[in-house]
N, C-alpha and C. Protein backbone atom coordinates (compact mmCIF):
# COMPACT_ATOMS: atom_id res chain seq x y z
N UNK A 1 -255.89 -85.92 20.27
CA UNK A 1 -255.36 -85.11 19.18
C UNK A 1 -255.85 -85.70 17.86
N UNK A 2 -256.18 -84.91 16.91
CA UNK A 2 -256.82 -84.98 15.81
C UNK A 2 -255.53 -85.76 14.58
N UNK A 3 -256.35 -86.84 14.12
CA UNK A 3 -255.37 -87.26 12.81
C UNK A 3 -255.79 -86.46 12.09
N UNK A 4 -254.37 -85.78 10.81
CA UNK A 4 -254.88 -85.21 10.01
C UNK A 4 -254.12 -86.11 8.54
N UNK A 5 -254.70 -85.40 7.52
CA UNK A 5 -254.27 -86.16 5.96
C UNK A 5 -252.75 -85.31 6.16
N UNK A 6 -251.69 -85.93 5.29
CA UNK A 6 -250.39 -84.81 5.16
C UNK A 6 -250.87 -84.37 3.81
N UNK A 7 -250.09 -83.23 3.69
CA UNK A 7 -250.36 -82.64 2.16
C UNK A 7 -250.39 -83.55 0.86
N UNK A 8 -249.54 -84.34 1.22
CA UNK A 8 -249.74 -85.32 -0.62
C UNK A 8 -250.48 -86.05 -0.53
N UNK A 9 -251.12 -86.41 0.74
CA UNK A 9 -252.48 -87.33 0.64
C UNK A 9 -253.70 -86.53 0.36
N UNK A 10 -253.75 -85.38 0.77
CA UNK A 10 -254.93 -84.13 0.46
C UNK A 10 -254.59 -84.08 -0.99
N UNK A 11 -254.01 -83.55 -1.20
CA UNK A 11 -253.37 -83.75 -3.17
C UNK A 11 -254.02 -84.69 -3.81
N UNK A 12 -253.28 -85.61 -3.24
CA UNK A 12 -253.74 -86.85 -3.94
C UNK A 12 -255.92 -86.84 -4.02
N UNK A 13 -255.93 -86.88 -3.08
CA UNK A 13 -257.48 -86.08 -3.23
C UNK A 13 -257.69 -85.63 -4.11
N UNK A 14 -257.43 -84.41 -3.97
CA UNK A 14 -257.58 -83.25 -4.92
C UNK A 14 -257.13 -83.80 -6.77
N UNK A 15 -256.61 -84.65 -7.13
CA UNK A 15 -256.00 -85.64 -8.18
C UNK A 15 -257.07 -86.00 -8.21
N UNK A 16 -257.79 -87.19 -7.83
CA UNK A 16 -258.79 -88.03 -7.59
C UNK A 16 -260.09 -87.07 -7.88
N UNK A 17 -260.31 -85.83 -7.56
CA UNK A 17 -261.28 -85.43 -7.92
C UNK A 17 -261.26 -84.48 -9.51
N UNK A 18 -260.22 -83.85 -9.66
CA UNK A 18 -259.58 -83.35 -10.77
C UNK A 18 -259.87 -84.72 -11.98
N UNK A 19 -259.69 -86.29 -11.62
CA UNK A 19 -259.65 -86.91 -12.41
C UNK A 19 -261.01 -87.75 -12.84
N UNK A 20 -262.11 -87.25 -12.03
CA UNK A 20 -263.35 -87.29 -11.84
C UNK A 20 -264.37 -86.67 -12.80
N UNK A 21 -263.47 -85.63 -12.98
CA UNK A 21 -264.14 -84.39 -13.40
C UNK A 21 -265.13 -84.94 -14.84
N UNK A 22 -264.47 -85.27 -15.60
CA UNK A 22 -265.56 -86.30 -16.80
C UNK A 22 -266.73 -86.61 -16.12
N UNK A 23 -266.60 -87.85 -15.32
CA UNK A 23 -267.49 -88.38 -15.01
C UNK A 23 -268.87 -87.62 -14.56
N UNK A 24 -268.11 -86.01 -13.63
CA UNK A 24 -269.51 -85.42 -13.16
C UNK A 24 -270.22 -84.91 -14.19
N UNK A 25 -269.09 -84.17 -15.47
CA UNK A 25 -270.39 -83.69 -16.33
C UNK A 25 -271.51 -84.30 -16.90
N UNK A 26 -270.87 -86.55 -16.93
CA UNK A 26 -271.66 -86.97 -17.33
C UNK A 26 -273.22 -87.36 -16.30
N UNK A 27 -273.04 -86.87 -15.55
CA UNK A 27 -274.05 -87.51 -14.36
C UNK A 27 -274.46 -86.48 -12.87
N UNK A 28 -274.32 -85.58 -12.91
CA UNK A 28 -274.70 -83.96 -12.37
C UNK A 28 -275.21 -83.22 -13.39
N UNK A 29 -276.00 -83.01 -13.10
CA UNK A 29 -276.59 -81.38 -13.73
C UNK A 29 -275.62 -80.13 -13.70
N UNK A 30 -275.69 -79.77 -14.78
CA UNK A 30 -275.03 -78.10 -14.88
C UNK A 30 -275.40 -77.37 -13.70
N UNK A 31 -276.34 -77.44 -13.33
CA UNK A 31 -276.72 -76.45 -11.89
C UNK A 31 -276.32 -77.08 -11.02
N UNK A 32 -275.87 -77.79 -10.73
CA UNK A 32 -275.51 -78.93 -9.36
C UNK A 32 -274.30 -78.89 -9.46
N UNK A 33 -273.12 -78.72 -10.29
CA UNK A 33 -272.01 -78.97 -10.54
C UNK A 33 -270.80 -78.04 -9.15
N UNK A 34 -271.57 -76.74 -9.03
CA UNK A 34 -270.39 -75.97 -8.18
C UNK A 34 -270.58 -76.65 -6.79
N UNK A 35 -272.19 -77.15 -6.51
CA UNK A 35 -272.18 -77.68 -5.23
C UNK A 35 -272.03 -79.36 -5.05
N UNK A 36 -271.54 -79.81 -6.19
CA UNK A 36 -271.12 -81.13 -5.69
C UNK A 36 -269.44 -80.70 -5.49
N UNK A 37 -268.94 -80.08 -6.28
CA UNK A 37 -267.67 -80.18 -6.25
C UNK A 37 -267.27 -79.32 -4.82
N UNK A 38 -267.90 -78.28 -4.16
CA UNK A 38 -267.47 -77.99 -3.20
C UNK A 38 -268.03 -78.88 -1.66
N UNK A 39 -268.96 -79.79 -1.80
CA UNK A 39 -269.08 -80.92 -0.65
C UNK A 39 -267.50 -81.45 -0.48
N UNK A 40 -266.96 -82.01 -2.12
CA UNK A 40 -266.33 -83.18 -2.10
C UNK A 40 -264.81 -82.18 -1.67
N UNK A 41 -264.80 -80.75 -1.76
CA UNK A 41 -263.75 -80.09 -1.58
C UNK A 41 -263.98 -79.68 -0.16
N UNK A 42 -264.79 -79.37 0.53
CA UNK A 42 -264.90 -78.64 2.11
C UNK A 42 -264.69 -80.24 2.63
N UNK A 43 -264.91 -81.45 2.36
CA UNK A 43 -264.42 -82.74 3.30
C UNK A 43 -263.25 -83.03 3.06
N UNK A 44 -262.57 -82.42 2.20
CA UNK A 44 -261.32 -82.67 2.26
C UNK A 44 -260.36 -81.50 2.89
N UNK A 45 -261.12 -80.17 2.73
CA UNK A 45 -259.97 -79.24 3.70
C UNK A 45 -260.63 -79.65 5.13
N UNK A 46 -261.40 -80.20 5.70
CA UNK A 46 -261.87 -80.68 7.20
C UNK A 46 -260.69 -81.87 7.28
N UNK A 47 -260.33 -82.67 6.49
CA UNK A 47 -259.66 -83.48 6.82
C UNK A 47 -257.66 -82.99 7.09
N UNK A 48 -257.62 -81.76 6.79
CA UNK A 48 -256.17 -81.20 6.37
C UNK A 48 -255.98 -80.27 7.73
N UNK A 49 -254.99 -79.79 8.50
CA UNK A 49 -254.55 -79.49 8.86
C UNK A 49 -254.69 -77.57 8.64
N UNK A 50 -255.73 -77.12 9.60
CA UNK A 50 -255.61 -75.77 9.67
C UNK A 50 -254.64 -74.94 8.69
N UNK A 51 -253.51 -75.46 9.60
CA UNK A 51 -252.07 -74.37 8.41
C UNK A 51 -251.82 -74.91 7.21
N UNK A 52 -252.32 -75.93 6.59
CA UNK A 52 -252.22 -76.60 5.25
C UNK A 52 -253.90 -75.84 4.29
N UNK A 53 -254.68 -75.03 5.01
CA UNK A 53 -255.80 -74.69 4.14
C UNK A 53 -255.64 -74.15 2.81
N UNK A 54 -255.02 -72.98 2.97
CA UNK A 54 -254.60 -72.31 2.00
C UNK A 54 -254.53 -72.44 0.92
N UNK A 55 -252.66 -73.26 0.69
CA UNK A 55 -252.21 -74.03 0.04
C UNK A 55 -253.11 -75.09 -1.25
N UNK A 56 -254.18 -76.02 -0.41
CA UNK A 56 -255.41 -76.73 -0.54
C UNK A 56 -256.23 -75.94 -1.27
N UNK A 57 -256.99 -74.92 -0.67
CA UNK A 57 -258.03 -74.49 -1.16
C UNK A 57 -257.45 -73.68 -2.48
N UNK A 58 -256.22 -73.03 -2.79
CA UNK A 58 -255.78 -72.65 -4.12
C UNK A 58 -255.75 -73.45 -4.81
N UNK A 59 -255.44 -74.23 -4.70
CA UNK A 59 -255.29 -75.40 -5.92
C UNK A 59 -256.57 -76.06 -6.05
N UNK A 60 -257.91 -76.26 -5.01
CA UNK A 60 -259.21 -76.44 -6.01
C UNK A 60 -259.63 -74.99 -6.11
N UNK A 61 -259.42 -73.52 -5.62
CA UNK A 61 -259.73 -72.52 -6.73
C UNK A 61 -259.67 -72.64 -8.15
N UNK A 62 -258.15 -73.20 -8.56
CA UNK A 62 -257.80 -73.20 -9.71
C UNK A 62 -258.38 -74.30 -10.69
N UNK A 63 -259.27 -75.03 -9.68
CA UNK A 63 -259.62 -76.09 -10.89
C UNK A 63 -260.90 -75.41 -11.30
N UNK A 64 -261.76 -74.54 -10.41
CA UNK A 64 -263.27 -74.02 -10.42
C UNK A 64 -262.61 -73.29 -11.59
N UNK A 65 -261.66 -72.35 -11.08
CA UNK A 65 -261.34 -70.93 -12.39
C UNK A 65 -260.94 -71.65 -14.04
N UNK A 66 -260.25 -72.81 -13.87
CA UNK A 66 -259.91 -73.64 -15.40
C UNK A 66 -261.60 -73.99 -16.00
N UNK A 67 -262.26 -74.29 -15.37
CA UNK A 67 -263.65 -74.67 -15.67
C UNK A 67 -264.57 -73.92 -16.02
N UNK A 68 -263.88 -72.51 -15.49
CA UNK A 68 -265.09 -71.32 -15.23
C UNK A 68 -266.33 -71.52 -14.55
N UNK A 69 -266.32 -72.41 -13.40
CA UNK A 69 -267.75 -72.47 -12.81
C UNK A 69 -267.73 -73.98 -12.89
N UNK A 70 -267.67 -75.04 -13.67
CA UNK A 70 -267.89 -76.13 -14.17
C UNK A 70 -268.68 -75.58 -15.65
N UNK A 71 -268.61 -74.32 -16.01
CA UNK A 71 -269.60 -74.68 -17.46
C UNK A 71 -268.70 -75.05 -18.16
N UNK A 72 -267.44 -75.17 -18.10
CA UNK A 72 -266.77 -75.80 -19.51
C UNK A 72 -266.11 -77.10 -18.59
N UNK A 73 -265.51 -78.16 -19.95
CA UNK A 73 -265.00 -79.13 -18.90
C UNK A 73 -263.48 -78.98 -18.79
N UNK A 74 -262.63 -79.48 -17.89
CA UNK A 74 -261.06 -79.16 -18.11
C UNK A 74 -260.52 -79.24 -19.26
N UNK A 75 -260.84 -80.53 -20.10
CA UNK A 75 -260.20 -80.48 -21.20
C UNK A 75 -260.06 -79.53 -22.05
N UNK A 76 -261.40 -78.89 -22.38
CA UNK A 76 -261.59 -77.91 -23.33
C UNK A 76 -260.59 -76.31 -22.60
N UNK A 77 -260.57 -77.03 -21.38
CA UNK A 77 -259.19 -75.47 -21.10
C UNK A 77 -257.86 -75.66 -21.15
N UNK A 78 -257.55 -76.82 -21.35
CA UNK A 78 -256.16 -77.28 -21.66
C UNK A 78 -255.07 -76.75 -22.20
């Protein structure tokens, strides 16, 4: 049987990459930006629990949609 992350450890992820977010604009390319952030997001819903996807994947929707894509950075949507 498969270990999975529980939800506040996927979170917590999802934190960790949310708190990242600086760092990629400084060191990714604008064109690279939707596909780094969805590597670092599809290994983390692989690590979550089928019936926990959802949940997961709305909440990094909402960081792509605050960003609009990554062309702006979070802050500036604050």
């Amino acid at each position: 049987m498969p270990t999975y992350l529980t939800p506040s450890e996927a979170n917590a992820l999802v934190d960790a990459i949310q708190a990242s977010l600086p760092a990629m604009y400084a060191t990714i390319a604008p064109s690279d930006r939707q596909e780094a952030f969805a590597a670092e997001a599809n290994a983390i819903l692989e690590l979550v629990e089928p019936q926990h996807h959802m949940a997961l994947f709305e909440r990094l929707e909402s960081i792509v949609l605050l960003t609009r894509g990554f062309e702006r950075p979070l802050a500036a949507n604050g």
